[in-house]
C-alpha atoms as a PDB file:
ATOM      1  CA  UNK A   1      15.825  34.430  -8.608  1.00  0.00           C
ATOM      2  CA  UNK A   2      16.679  31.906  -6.143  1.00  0.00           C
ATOM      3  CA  UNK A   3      15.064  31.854  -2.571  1.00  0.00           C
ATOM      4  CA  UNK A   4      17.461  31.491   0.228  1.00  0.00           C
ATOM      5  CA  UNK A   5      16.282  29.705   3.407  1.00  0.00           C
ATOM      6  CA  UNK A   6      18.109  30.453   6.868  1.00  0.00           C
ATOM      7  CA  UNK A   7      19.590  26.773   6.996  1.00  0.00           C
ATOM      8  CA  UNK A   8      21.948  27.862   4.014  1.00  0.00           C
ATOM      9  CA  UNK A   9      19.717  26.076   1.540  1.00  0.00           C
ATOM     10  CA  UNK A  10      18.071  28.082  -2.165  1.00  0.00           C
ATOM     11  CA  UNK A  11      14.860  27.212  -4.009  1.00  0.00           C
ATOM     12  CA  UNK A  12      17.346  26.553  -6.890  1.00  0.00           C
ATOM     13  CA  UNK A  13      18.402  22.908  -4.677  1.00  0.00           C
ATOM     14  CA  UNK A  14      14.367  21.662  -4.983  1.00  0.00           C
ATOM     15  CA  UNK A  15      12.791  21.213  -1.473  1.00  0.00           C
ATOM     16  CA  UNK A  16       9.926  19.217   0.358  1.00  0.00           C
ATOM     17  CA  UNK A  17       6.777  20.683   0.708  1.00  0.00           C
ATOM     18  CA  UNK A  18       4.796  18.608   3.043  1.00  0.00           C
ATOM     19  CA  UNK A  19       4.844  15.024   3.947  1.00  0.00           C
ATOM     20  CA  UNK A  20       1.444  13.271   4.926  1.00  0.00           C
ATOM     21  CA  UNK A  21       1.184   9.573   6.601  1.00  0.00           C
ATOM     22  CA  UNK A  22      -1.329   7.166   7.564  1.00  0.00           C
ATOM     23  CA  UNK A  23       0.055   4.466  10.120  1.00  0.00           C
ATOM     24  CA  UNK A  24      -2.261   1.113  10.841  1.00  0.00           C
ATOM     25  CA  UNK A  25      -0.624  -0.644  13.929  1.00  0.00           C
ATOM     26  CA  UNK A  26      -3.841  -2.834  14.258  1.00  0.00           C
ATOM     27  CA  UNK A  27      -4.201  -6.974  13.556  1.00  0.00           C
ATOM     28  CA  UNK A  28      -6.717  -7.288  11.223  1.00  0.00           C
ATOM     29  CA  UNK A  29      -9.122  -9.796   9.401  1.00  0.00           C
ATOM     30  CA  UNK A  30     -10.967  -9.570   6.819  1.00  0.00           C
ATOM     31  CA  UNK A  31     -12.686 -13.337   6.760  1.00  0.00           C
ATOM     32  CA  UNK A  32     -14.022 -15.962   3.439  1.00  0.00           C
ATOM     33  CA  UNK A  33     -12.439 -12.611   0.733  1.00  0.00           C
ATOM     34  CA  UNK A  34     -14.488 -14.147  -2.292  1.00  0.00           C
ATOM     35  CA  UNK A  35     -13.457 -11.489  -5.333  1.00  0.00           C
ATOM     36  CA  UNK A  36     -12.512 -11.672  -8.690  1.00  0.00           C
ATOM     37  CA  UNK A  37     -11.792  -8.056  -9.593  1.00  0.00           C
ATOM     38  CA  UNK A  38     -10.326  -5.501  -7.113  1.00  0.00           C
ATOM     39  CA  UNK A  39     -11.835  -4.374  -3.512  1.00  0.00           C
ATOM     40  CA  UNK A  40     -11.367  -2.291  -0.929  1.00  0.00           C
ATOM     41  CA  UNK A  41     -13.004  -3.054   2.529  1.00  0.00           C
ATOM     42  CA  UNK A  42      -9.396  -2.356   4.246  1.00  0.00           C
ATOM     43  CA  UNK A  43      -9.460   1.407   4.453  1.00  0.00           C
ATOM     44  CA  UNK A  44      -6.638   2.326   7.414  1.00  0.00           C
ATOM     45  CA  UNK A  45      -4.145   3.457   5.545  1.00  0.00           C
ATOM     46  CA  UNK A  46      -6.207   6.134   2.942  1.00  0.00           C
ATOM     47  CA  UNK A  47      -4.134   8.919   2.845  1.00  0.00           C
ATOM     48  CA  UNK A  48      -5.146  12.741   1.699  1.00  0.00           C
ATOM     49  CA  UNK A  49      -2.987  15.542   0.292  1.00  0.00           C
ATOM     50  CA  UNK A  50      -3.427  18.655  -0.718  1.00  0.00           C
ATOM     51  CA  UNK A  51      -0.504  19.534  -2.743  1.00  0.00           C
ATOM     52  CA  UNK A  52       0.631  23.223  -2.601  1.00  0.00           C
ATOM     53  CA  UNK A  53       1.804  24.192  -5.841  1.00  0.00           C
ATOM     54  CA  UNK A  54       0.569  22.050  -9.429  1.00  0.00           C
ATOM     55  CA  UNK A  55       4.031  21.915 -10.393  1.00  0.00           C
ATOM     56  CA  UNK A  56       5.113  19.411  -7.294  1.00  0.00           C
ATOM     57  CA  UNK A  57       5.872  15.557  -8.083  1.00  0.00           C
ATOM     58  CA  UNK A  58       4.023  13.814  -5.165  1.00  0.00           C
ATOM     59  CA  UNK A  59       6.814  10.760  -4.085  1.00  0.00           C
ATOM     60  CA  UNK A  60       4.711   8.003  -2.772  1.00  0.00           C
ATOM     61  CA  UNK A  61       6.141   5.153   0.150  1.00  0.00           C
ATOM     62  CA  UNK A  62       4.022   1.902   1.148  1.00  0.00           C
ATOM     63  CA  UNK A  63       4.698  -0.885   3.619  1.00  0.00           C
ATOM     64  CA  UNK A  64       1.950  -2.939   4.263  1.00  0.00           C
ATOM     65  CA  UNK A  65       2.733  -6.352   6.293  1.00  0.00           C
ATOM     66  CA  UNK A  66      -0.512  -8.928   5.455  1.00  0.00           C
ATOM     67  CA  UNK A  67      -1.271 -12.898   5.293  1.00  0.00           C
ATOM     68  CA  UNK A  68      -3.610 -15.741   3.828  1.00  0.00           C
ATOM     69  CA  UNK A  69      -5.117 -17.503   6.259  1.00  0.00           C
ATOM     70  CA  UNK A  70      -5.836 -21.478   6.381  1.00  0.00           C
ATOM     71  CA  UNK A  71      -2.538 -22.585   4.433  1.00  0.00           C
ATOM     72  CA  UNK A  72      -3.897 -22.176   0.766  1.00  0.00           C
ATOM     73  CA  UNK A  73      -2.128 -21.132  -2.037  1.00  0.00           C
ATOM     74  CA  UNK A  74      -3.626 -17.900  -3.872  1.00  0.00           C
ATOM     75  CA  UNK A  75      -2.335 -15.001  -5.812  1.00  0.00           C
ATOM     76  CA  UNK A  76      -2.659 -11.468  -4.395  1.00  0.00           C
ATOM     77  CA  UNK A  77      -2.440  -8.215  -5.585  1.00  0.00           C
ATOM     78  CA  UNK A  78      -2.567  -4.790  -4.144  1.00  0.00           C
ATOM     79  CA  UNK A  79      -3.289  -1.618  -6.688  1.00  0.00           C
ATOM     80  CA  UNK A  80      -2.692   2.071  -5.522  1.00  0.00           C
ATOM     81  CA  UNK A  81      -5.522   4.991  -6.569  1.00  0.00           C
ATOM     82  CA  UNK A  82      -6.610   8.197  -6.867  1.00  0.00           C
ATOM     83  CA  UNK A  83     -10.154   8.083  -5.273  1.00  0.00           C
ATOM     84  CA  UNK A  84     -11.231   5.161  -7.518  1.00  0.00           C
ATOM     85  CA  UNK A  85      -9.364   5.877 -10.359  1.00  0.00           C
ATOM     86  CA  UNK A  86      -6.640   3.422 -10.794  1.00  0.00           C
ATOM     87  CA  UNK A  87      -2.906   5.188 -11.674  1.00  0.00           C
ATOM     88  CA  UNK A  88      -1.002   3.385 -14.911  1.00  0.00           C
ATOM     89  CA  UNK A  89       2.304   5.339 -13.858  1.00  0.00           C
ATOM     90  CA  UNK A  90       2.341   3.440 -10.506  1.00  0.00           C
ATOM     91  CA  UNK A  91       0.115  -0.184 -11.219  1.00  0.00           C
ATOM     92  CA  UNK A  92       1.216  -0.448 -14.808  1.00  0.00           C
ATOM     93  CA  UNK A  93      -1.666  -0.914 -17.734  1.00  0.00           C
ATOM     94  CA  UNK A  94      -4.096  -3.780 -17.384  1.00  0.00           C
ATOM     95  CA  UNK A  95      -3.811  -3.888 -21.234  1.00  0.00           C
ATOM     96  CA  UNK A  96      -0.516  -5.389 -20.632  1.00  0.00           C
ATOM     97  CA  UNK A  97      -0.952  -9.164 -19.681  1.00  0.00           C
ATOM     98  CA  UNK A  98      -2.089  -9.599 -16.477  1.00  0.00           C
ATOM     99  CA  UNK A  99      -3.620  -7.667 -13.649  1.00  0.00           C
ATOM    100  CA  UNK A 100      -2.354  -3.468 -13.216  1.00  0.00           C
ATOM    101  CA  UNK A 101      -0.980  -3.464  -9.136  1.00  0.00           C
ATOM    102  CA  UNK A 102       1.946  -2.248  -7.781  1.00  0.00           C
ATOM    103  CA  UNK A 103       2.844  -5.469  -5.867  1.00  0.00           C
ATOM    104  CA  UNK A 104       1.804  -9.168  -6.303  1.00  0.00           C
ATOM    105  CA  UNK A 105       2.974 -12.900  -4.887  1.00  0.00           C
ATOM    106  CA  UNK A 106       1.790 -16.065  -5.409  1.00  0.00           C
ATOM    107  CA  UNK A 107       1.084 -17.536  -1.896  1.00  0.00           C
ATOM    108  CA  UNK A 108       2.481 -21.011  -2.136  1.00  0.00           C
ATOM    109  CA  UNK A 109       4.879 -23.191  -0.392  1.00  0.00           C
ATOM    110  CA  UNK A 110       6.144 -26.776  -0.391  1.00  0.00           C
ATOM    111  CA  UNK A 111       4.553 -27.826   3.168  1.00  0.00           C
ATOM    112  CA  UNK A 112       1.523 -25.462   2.861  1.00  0.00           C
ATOM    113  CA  UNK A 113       0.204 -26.268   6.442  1.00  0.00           C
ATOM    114  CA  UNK A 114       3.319 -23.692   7.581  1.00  0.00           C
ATOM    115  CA  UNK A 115       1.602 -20.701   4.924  1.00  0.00           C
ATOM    116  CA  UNK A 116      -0.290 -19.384   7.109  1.00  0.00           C
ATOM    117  CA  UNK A 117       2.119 -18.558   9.407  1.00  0.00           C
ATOM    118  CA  UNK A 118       3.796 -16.292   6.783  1.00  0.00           C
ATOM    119  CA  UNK A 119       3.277 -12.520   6.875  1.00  0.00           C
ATOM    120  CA  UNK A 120       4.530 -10.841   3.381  1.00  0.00           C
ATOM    121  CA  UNK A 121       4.788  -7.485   2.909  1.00  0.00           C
ATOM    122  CA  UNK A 122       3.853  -5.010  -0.238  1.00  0.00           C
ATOM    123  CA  UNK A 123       6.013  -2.087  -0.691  1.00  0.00           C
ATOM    124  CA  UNK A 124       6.030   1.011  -3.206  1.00  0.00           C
ATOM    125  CA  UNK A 125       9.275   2.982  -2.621  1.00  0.00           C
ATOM    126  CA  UNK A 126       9.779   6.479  -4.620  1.00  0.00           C
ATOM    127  CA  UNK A 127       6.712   5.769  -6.661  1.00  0.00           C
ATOM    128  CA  UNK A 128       6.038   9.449  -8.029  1.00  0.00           C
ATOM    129  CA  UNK A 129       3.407  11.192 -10.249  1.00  0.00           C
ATOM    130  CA  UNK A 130       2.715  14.793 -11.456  1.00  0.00           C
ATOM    131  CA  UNK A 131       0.847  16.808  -9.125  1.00  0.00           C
ATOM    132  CA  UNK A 132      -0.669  18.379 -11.640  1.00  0.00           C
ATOM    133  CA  UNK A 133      -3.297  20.658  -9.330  1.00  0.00           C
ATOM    134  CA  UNK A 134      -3.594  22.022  -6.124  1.00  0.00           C
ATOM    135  CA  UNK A 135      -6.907  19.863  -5.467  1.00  0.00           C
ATOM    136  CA  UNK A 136      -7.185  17.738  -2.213  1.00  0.00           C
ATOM    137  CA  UNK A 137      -6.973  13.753  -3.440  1.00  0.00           C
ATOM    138  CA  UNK A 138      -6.709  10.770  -1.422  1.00  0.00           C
ATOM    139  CA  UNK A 139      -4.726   7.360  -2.459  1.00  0.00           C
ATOM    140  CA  UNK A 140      -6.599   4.101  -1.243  1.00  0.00           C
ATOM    141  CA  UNK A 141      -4.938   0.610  -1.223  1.00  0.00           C
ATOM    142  CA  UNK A 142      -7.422  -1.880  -3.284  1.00  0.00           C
ATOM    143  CA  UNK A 143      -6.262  -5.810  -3.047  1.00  0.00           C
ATOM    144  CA  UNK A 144      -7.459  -8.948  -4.827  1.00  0.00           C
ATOM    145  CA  UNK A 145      -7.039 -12.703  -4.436  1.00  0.00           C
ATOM    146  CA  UNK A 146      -7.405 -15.339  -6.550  1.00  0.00           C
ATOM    147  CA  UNK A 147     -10.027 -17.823  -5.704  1.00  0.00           C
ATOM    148  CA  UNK A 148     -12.569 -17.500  -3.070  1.00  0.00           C
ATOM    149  CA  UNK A 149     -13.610 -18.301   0.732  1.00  0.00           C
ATOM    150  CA  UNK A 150      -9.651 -17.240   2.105  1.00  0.00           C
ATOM    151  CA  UNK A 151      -8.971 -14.721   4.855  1.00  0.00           C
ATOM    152  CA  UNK A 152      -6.528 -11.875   4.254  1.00  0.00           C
ATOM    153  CA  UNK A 153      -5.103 -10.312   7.226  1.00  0.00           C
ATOM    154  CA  UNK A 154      -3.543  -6.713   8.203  1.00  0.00           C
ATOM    155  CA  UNK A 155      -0.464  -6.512  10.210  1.00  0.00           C
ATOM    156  CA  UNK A 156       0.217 -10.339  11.336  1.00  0.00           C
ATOM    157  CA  UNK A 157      -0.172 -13.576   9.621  1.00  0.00           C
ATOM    158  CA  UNK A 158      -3.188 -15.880   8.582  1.00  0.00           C
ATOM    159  CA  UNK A 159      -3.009 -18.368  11.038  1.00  0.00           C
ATOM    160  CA  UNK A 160      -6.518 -19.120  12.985  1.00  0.00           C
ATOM    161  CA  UNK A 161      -4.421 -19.495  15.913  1.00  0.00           C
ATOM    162  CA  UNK A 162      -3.377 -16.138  16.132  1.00  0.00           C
ATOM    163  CA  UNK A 163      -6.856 -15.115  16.536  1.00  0.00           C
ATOM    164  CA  UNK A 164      -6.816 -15.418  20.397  1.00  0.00           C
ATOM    165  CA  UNK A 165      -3.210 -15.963  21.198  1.00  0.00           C
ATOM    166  CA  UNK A 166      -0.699 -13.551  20.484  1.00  0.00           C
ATOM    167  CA  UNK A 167       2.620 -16.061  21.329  1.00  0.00           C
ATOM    168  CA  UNK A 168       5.260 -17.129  19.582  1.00  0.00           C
ATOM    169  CA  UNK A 169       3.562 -17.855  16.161  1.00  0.00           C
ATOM    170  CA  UNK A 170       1.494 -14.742  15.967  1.00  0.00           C
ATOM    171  CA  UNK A 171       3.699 -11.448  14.669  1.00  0.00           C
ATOM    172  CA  UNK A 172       2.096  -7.945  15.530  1.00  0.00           C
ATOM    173  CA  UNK A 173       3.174  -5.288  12.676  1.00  0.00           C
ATOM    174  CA  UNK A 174       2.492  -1.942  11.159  1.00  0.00           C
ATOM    175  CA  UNK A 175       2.162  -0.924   7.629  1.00  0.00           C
ATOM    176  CA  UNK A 176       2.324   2.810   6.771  1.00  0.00           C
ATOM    177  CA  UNK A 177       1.017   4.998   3.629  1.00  0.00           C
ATOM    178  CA  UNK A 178       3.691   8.084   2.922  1.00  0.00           C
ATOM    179  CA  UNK A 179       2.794  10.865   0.461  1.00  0.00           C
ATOM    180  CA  UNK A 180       5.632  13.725   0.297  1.00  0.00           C
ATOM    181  CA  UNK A 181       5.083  16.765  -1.919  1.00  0.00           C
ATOM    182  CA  UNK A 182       8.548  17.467  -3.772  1.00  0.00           C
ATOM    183  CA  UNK A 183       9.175  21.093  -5.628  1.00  0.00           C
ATOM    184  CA  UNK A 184      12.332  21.621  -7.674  1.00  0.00           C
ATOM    185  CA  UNK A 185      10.949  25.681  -7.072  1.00  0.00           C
END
Protein backbone atom coordinates (compact mmCIF):
# COMPACT_ATOMS: atom_id res chain seq x y z
CA UNK A 1 0.00 0.00 0.00
CA UNK A 2 1.26 3.19 -1.18
CA UNK A 3 2.27 6.07 1.29
CA UNK A 4 0.88 9.40 0.47
CA UNK A 5 2.91 12.50 1.43
CA UNK A 6 1.05 15.99 1.93
CA UNK A 7 2.82 17.51 -1.28
CA UNK A 8 0.53 15.10 -3.41
CA UNK A 9 3.41 12.70 -3.88
CA UNK A 10 3.09 8.29 -2.93
CA UNK A 11 5.92 5.95 -1.92
CA UNK A 12 4.85 4.14 -5.16
CA UNK A 13 6.82 7.47 -7.25
CA UNK A 14 10.43 6.43 -5.30
CA UNK A 15 11.72 9.37 -3.13
CA UNK A 16 15.06 10.83 -1.63
CA UNK A 17 16.04 9.90 1.59
CA UNK A 18 18.84 12.08 2.62
CA UNK A 19 21.47 13.91 0.77
CA UNK A 20 25.00 14.37 2.46
CA UNK A 21 27.90 16.85 1.05
CA UNK A 22 31.34 17.72 1.73
CA UNK A 23 32.38 21.19 0.11
CA UNK A 24 36.40 22.14 -0.02
CA UNK A 25 36.55 25.91 -1.04
CA UNK A 26 40.31 25.94 0.01
CA UNK A 27 43.67 26.32 -2.51
CA UNK A 28 45.64 23.57 -1.83
CA UNK A 29 49.16 21.92 -2.36
CA UNK A 30 50.28 18.98 -1.93
CA UNK A 31 54.24 19.49 -3.02
CA UNK A 32 57.18 16.77 -4.94
CA UNK A 33 53.70 13.79 -5.06
CA UNK A 34 56.28 10.86 -5.72
CA UNK A 35 53.69 7.61 -6.00
CA UNK A 36 53.29 4.81 -8.06
CA UNK A 37 50.13 3.19 -6.72
CA UNK A 38 47.18 5.18 -5.25
CA UNK A 39 47.24 7.79 -2.14
CA UNK A 40 45.30 9.73 -0.22
CA UNK A 41 46.86 12.69 1.79
CA UNK A 42 43.90 15.06 0.35
CA UNK A 43 41.12 14.21 2.74
CA UNK A 44 38.49 17.46 2.46
CA UNK A 45 36.04 16.10 0.68
CA UNK A 46 35.47 12.41 2.74
CA UNK A 47 32.01 12.12 2.94
CA UNK A 48 29.85 9.75 5.51
CA UNK A 49 26.36 8.27 5.16
CA UNK A 50 24.35 6.37 6.96
CA UNK A 51 21.81 5.05 4.67
CA UNK A 52 18.29 4.49 6.16
CA UNK A 53 16.88 1.55 4.68
CA UNK A 54 19.39 -1.51 2.88
CA UNK A 55 17.23 -1.43 0.00
CA UNK A 56 18.31 2.40 -1.08
CA UNK A 57 20.71 2.93 -4.24
CA UNK A 58 23.16 5.60 -2.88
CA UNK A 59 23.57 8.19 -6.26
CA UNK A 60 27.00 9.58 -5.95
CA UNK A 61 28.11 13.44 -7.55
CA UNK A 62 31.92 14.68 -7.65
CA UNK A 63 33.49 17.90 -8.86
CA UNK A 64 36.83 18.31 -7.93
CA UNK A 65 38.81 21.33 -9.76
CA UNK A 66 42.91 20.38 -9.37
CA UNK A 67 46.40 21.10 -11.30
CA UNK A 68 50.11 19.89 -11.94
CA UNK A 69 52.36 22.21 -11.02
CA UNK A 70 55.81 23.21 -12.87
CA UNK A 71 54.51 22.61 -16.59
CA UNK A 72 55.21 18.74 -16.80
CA UNK A 73 53.33 16.35 -18.48
CA UNK A 74 51.95 13.37 -16.18
CA UNK A 75 48.98 11.13 -16.08
CA UNK A 76 46.50 11.39 -13.18
CA UNK A 77 43.95 9.47 -11.82
CA UNK A 78 41.43 9.83 -9.11
CA UNK A 79 39.60 6.42 -7.67
CA UNK A 80 36.41 6.65 -5.41
CA UNK A 81 36.13 4.12 -2.07
CA UNK A 82 34.45 2.68 0.51
CA UNK A 83 36.84 3.22 3.53
CA UNK A 84 39.80 1.66 1.66
CA UNK A 85 38.11 -0.66 -0.30
CA UNK A 86 38.16 0.35 -3.85
CA UNK A 87 34.39 0.07 -5.74
CA UNK A 88 34.57 -1.92 -9.40
CA UNK A 89 30.88 -0.58 -10.12
CA UNK A 90 32.19 3.04 -10.01
CA UNK A 91 36.40 2.77 -10.92
CA UNK A 92 35.97 -0.18 -13.22
CA UNK A 93 38.30 -3.53 -12.61
CA UNK A 94 42.05 -3.08 -12.51
CA UNK A 95 42.04 -6.53 -14.25
CA UNK A 96 40.97 -4.68 -17.23
CA UNK A 97 44.06 -2.89 -18.83
CA UNK A 98 45.05 -0.12 -17.07
CA UNK A 99 44.54 1.55 -13.75
CA UNK A 100 40.55 1.15 -11.94
CA UNK A 101 39.53 5.29 -11.33
CA UNK A 102 36.64 7.00 -12.13
CA UNK A 103 38.41 9.89 -13.96
CA UNK A 104 41.88 10.21 -15.64
CA UNK A 105 43.86 12.85 -18.17
CA UNK A 106 47.03 12.91 -19.45
CA UNK A 107 48.51 16.37 -18.50
CA UNK A 108 50.19 17.47 -21.66
CA UNK A 109 50.19 20.32 -23.99
CA UNK A 110 52.04 21.64 -27.04
CA UNK A 111 53.78 24.78 -25.19
CA UNK A 112 54.02 23.04 -21.77
CA UNK A 113 55.40 26.21 -19.96
CA UNK A 114 51.38 27.40 -20.15
CA UNK A 115 50.35 23.67 -18.16
CA UNK A 116 50.56 24.81 -15.20
CA UNK A 117 48.28 27.36 -15.51
CA UNK A 118 45.54 24.78 -16.32
CA UNK A 119 43.06 23.69 -13.64
CA UNK A 120 41.07 20.35 -14.84
CA UNK A 121 38.39 19.07 -13.18
CA UNK A 122 37.24 15.23 -12.24
CA UNK A 123 33.64 14.60 -12.15
CA UNK A 124 31.37 11.44 -11.26
CA UNK A 125 27.73 12.32 -12.11
CA UNK A 126 24.83 9.66 -11.12
CA UNK A 127 27.45 7.14 -10.19
CA UNK A 128 25.18 4.69 -8.02
CA UNK A 129 25.67 1.46 -5.98
CA UNK A 130 23.47 -0.83 -3.78
CA UNK A 131 23.13 0.27 -0.37
CA UNK A 132 23.02 -2.89 0.68
CA UNK A 133 22.99 -2.09 4.78
CA UNK A 134 22.08 0.42 7.04
CA UNK A 135 25.87 0.71 8.30
CA UNK A 136 27.56 4.22 8.46
CA UNK A 137 30.44 4.23 5.43
CA UNK A 138 32.44 6.98 4.22
CA UNK A 139 33.71 7.49 0.38
CA UNK A 140 37.36 8.99 0.19
CA UNK A 141 38.88 10.41 -3.08
CA UNK A 142 42.44 8.52 -3.63
CA UNK A 143 44.61 10.12 -6.72
CA UNK A 144 47.81 9.01 -8.46
CA UNK A 145 50.33 10.51 -10.87
CA UNK A 146 52.60 9.17 -13.02
CA UNK A 147 56.18 9.92 -12.36
CA UNK A 148 57.55 11.58 -9.38
CA UNK A 149 58.73 15.02 -7.68
CA UNK A 150 55.28 17.07 -9.28
CA UNK A 151 52.87 19.11 -7.18
CA UNK A 152 49.14 18.44 -7.40
CA UNK A 153 46.94 21.15 -6.32
CA UNK A 154 43.19 21.49 -4.86
CA UNK A 155 40.94 24.12 -6.12
CA UNK A 156 43.33 26.39 -8.48
CA UNK A 157 46.06 25.58 -10.82
CA UNK A 158 49.81 24.43 -10.50
CA UNK A 159 51.49 27.43 -11.18
CA UNK A 160 54.32 28.48 -8.44
CA UNK A 161 53.13 31.85 -9.01
CA UNK A 162 49.92 31.42 -7.63
CA UNK A 163 51.45 30.58 -4.42
CA UNK A 164 51.54 34.23 -3.15
CA UNK A 165 49.54 36.10 -5.70
CA UNK A 166 46.09 35.46 -6.27
CA UNK A 167 45.76 37.82 -9.78
CA UNK A 168 44.86 37.22 -12.94
CA UNK A 169 46.62 33.80 -13.50
CA UNK A 170 45.66 32.21 -10.25
CA UNK A 171 41.77 30.71 -10.30
CA UNK A 172 40.18 30.12 -6.74
CA UNK A 173 37.55 27.05 -6.98
CA UNK A 174 35.54 24.55 -5.07
CA UNK A 175 35.09 20.93 -5.57
CA UNK A 176 32.21 19.16 -3.76
CA UNK A 177 31.52 15.31 -2.73
CA UNK A 178 27.46 14.54 -3.01
CA UNK A 179 26.03 11.27 -1.64
CA UNK A 180 22.02 11.10 -1.96
CA UNK A 181 20.16 8.08 -0.59
CA UNK A 182 17.39 7.12 -3.30
CA UNK A 183 14.31 4.59 -2.26
CA UNK A 184 11.88 3.41 -4.93
CA UNK A 185 9.74 2.48 -1.29
Amino acid sequence: MAILYNEGGTSNTGRIIQIVQSRDIVRRKYTNVTNNTFYRPYTNLDTTITPKLASSKLIINIHLNYGIGDGNAASVWWQLREGSTTIEALNGSQSDLGHDCFYQRRWMDSNSSQMEYYMDQACMVNGYIDAGSTSARTYRLYFRVQGSGYDLTINRDGADSSDSSQGNHSPISSSYMTVMEVSDV
